[in-house]
Protein backbone atom coordinates (compact mmCIF):
# COMPACT_ATOMS: atom_id res chain seq x y z
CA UNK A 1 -37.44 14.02 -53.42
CA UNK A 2 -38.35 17.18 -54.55
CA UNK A 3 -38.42 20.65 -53.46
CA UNK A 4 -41.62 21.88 -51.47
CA UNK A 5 -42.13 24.84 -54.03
CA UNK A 6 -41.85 22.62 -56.63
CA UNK A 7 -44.86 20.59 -55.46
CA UNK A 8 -48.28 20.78 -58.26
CA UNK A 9 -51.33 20.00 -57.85
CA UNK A 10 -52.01 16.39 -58.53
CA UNK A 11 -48.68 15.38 -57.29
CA UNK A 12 -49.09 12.74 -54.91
CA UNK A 13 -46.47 12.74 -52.37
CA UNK A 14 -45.58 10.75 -48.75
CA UNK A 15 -45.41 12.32 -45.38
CA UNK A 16 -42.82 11.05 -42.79
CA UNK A 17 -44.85 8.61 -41.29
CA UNK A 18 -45.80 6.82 -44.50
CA UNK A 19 -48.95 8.25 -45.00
CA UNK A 20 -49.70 9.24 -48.45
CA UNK A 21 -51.81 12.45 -50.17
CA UNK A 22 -52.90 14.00 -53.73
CA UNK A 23 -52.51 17.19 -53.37
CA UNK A 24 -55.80 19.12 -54.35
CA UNK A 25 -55.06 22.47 -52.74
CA UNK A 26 -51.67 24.31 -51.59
CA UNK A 27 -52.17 25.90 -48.53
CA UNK A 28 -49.64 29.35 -47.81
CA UNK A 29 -48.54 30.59 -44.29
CA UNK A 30 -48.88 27.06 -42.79
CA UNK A 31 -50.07 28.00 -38.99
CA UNK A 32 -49.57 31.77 -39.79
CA UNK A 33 -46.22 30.79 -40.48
CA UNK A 34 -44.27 32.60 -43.13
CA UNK A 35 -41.85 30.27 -45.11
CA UNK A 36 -44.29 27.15 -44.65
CA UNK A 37 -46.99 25.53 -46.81
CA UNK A 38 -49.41 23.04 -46.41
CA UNK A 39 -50.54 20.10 -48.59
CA UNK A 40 -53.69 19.32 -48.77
CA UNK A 41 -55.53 16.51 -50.06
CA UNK A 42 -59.98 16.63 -49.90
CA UNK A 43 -61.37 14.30 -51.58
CA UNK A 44 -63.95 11.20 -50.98
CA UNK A 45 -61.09 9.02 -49.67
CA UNK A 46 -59.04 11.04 -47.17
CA UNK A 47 -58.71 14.91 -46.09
CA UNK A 48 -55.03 15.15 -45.31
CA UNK A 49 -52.65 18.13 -44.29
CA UNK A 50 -49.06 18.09 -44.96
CA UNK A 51 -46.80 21.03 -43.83
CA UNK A 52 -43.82 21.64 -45.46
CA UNK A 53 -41.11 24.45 -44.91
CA UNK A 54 -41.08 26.27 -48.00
CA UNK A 55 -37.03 25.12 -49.21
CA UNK A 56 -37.37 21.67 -47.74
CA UNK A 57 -37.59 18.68 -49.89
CA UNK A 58 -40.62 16.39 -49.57
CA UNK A 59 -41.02 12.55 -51.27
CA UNK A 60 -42.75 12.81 -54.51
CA UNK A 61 -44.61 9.26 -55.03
CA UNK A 62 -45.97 10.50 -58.79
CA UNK A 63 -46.38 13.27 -60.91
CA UNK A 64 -49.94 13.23 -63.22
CA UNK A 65 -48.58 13.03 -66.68
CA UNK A 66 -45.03 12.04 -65.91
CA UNK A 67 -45.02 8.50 -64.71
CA UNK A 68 -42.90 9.18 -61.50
């Protein structure tokens, strides 16, 4: 786990229901809500939006780079 703000792009996280994303843009004001973001994944497999509340932690499956 990580903390939302904390989230790159590239990382490739998990949402509650299991579902997985790369995260390929990071979205502000999720809904016009202040103190949210969205995670977004576009790509040729999957589009995918995440929301997050900005000091939440989210699952962190790997970091580009890192190896986690």
């Amino acid at each position: 786990m990580i903390p939302a703000a904390d989230v790159r792009i590239g990382d490739r996280l998990r949402t509650r229901l299991g579902a997985e994303l790369t995260v390929t843009r990071i979205d502000p004001g999720f809904m016009d809500r202040e103190g949210m973001l969205a995670f977004v994944e576009d790509s040729d497999e999957q589009w995918l939006k995440m929301p997050a509340r900005l000091g939440a932690d989210v699952e962190l499956v790997r970091r580009p780079g890192t190896g986690t």
